[in-house]
C-alpha atoms as a PDB file:
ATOM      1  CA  UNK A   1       0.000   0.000   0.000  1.00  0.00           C
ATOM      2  CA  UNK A   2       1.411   3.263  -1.080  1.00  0.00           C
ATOM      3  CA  UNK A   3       1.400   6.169   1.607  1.00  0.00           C
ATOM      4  CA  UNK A   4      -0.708   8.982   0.022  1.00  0.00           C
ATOM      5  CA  UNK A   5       1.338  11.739   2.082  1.00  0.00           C
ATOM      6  CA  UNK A   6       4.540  10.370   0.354  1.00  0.00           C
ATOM      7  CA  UNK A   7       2.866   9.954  -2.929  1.00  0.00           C
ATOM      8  CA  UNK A   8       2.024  13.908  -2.503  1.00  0.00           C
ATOM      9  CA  UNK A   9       5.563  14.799  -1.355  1.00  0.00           C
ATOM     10  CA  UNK A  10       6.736  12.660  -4.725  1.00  0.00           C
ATOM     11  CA  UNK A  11       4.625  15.167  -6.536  1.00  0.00           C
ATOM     12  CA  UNK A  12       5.844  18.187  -5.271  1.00  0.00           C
ATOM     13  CA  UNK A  13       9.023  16.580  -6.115  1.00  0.00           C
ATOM     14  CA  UNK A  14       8.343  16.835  -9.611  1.00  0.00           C
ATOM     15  CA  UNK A  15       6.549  20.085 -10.023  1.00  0.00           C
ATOM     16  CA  UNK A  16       9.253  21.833  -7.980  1.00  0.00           C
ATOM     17  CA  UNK A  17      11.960  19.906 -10.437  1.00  0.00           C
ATOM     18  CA  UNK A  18       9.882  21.308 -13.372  1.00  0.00           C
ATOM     19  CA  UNK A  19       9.916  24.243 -12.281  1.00  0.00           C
ATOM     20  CA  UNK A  20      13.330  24.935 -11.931  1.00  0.00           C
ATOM     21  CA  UNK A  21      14.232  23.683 -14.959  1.00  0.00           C
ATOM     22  CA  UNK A  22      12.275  25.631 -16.278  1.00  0.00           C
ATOM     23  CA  UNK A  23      13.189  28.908 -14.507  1.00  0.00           C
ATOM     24  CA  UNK A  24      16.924  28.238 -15.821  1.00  0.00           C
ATOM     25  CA  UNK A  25      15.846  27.697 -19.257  1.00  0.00           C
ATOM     26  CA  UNK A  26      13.753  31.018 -19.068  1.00  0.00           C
ATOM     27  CA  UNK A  27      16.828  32.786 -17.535  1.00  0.00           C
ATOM     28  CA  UNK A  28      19.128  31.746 -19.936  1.00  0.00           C
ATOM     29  CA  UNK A  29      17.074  32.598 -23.239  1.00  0.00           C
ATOM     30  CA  UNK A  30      17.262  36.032 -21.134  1.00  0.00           C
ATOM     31  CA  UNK A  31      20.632  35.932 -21.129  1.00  0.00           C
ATOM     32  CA  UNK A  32      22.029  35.343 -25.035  1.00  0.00           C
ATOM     33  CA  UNK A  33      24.032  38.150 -26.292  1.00  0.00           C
ATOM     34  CA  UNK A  34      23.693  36.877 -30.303  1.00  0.00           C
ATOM     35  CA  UNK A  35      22.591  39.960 -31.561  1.00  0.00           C
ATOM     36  CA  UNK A  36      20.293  38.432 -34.237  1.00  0.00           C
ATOM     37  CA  UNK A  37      18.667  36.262 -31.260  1.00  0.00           C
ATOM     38  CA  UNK A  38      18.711  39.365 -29.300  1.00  0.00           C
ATOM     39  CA  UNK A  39      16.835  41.299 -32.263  1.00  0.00           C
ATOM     40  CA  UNK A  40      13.999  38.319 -32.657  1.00  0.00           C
ATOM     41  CA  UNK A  41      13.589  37.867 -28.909  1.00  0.00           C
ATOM     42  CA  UNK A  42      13.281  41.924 -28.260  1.00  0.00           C
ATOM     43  CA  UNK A  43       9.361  41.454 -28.305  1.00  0.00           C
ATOM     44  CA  UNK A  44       9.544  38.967 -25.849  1.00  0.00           C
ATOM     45  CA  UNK A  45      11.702  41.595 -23.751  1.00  0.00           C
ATOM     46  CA  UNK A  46      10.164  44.247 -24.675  1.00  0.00           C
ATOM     47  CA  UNK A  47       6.496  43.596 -25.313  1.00  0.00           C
ATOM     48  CA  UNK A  48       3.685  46.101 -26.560  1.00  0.00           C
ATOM     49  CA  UNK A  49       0.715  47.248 -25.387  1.00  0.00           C
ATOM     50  CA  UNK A  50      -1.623  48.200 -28.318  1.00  0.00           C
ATOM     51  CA  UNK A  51      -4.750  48.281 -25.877  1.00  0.00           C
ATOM     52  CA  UNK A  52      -3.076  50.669 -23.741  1.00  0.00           C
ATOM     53  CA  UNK A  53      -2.398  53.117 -26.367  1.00  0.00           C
ATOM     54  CA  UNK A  54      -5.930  52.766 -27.647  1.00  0.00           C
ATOM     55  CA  UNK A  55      -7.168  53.815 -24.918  1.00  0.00           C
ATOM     56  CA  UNK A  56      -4.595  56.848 -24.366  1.00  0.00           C
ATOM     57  CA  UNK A  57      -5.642  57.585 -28.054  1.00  0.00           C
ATOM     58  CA  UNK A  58      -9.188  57.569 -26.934  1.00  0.00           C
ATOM     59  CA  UNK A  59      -9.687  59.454 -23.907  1.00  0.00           C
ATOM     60  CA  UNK A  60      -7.376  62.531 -25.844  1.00  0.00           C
ATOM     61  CA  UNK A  61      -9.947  62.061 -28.764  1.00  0.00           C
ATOM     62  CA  UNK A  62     -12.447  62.161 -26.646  1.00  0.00           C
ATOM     63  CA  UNK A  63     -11.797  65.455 -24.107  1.00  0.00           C
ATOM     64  CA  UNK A  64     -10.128  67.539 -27.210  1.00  0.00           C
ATOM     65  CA  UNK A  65     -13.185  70.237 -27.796  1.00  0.00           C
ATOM     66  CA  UNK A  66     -14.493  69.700 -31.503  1.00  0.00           C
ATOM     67  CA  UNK A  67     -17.729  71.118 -32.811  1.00  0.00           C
ATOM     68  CA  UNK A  68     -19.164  68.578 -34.665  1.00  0.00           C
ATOM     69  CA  UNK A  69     -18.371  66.178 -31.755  1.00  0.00           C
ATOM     70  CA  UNK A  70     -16.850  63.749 -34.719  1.00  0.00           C
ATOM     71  CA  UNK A  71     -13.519  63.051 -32.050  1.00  0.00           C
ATOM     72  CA  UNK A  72     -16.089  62.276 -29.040  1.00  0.00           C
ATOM     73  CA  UNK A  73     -17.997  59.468 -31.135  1.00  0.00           C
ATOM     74  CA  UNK A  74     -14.722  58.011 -32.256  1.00  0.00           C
ATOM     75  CA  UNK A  75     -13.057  58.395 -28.652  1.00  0.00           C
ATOM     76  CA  UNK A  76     -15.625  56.145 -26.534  1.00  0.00           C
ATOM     77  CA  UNK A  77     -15.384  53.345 -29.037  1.00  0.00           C
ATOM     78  CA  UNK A  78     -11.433  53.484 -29.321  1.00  0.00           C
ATOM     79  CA  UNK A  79     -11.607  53.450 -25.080  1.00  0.00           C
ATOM     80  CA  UNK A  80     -13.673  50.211 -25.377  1.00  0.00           C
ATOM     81  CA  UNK A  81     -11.706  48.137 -27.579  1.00  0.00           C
ATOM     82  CA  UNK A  82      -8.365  49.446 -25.933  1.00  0.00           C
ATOM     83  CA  UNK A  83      -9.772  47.585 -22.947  1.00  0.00           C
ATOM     84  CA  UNK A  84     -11.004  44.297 -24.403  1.00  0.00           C
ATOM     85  CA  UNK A  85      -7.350  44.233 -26.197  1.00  0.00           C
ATOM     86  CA  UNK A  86      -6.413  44.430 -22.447  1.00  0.00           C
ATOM     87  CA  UNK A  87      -8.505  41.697 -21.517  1.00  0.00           C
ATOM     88  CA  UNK A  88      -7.516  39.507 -24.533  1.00  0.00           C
ATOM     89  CA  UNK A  89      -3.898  40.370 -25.336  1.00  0.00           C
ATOM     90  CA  UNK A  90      -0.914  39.012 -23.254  1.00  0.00           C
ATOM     91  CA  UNK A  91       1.645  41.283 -22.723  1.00  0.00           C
ATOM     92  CA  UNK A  92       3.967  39.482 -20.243  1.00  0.00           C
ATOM     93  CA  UNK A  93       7.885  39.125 -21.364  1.00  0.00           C
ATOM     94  CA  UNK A  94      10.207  36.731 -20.489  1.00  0.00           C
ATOM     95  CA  UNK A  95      10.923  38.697 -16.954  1.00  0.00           C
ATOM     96  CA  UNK A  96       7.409  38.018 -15.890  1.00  0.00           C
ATOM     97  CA  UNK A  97       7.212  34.736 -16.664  1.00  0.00           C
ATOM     98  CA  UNK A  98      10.925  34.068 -14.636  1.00  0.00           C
ATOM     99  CA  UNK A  99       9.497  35.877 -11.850  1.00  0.00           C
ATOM    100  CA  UNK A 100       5.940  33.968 -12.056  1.00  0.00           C
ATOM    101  CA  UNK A 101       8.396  31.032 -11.826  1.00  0.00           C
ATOM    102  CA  UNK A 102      10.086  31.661  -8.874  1.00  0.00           C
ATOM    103  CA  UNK A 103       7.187  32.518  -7.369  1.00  0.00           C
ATOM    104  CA  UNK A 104       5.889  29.136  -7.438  1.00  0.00           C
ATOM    105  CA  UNK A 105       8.520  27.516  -7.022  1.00  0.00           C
ATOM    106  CA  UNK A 106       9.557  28.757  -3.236  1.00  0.00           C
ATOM    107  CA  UNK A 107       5.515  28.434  -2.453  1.00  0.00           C
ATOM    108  CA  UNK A 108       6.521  24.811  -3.189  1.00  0.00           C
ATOM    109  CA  UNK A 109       9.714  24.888  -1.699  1.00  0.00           C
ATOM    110  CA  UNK A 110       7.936  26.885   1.138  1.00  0.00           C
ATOM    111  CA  UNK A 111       5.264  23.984   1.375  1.00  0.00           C
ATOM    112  CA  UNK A 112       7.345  21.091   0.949  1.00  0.00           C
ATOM    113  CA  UNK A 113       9.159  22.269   3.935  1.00  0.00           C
ATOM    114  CA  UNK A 114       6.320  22.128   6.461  1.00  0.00           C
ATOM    115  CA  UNK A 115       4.896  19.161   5.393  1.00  0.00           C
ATOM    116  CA  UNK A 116       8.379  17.336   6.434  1.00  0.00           C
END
């Protein structure tokens, strides 16, 4: 009969291997210095935010005195779709995802710890 509290611990074992592996690998793509790999990963670095500047766009359209109110009718629909690219687009780089990483992995570490 296998102990379910060891089976759990074996478990942990795993995730928290997984997870550091996968924290290096993340650390290390970070790290290259190729300048071509360090021109196709810049996105990943450095990623956009086009719902952010939709909405930026929007609000100035919309407050910006116009007569025939033509910038207030475009500005509330330019704020709304700003915030459902929000919603829908990821804009996490590499750095988030490390740190996401290491999160989880000391709450495991953390865990593992006071179980034993």
């Amino acid at each position: 009969m296998v102990d379910p509290l060891k089976a759990r611990l074996d478990k942990l074992r795993k995730f928290s291997e997984s997870a550091k592996r996968r924290a290096d690998m993340y650390s290390d793509v970070a790290k290259m210095d190729d300048s071509h790999t360090a021109r196709s990963l810049g996105a990943l670095q450095k990623a956009p935010a086009p719902g952010k500047k939709l909405q930026k766009i929007g609000f100035l359209m919309l407050w910006v005195p116009e007569p025939t109110g033509v910038t207030c009718a475009i500005g509330g629909p330019m704020i709304v779709a700003g915030r459902y690219l929000d919603k829908k687009y990821n804009g996490s780089t590499i750095h988030d995802i490390g740190h996401t990483t290491k999160n989880t992995m000391s709450s495991i570490s953390d865990f593992k710890n006071h179980v034993m």
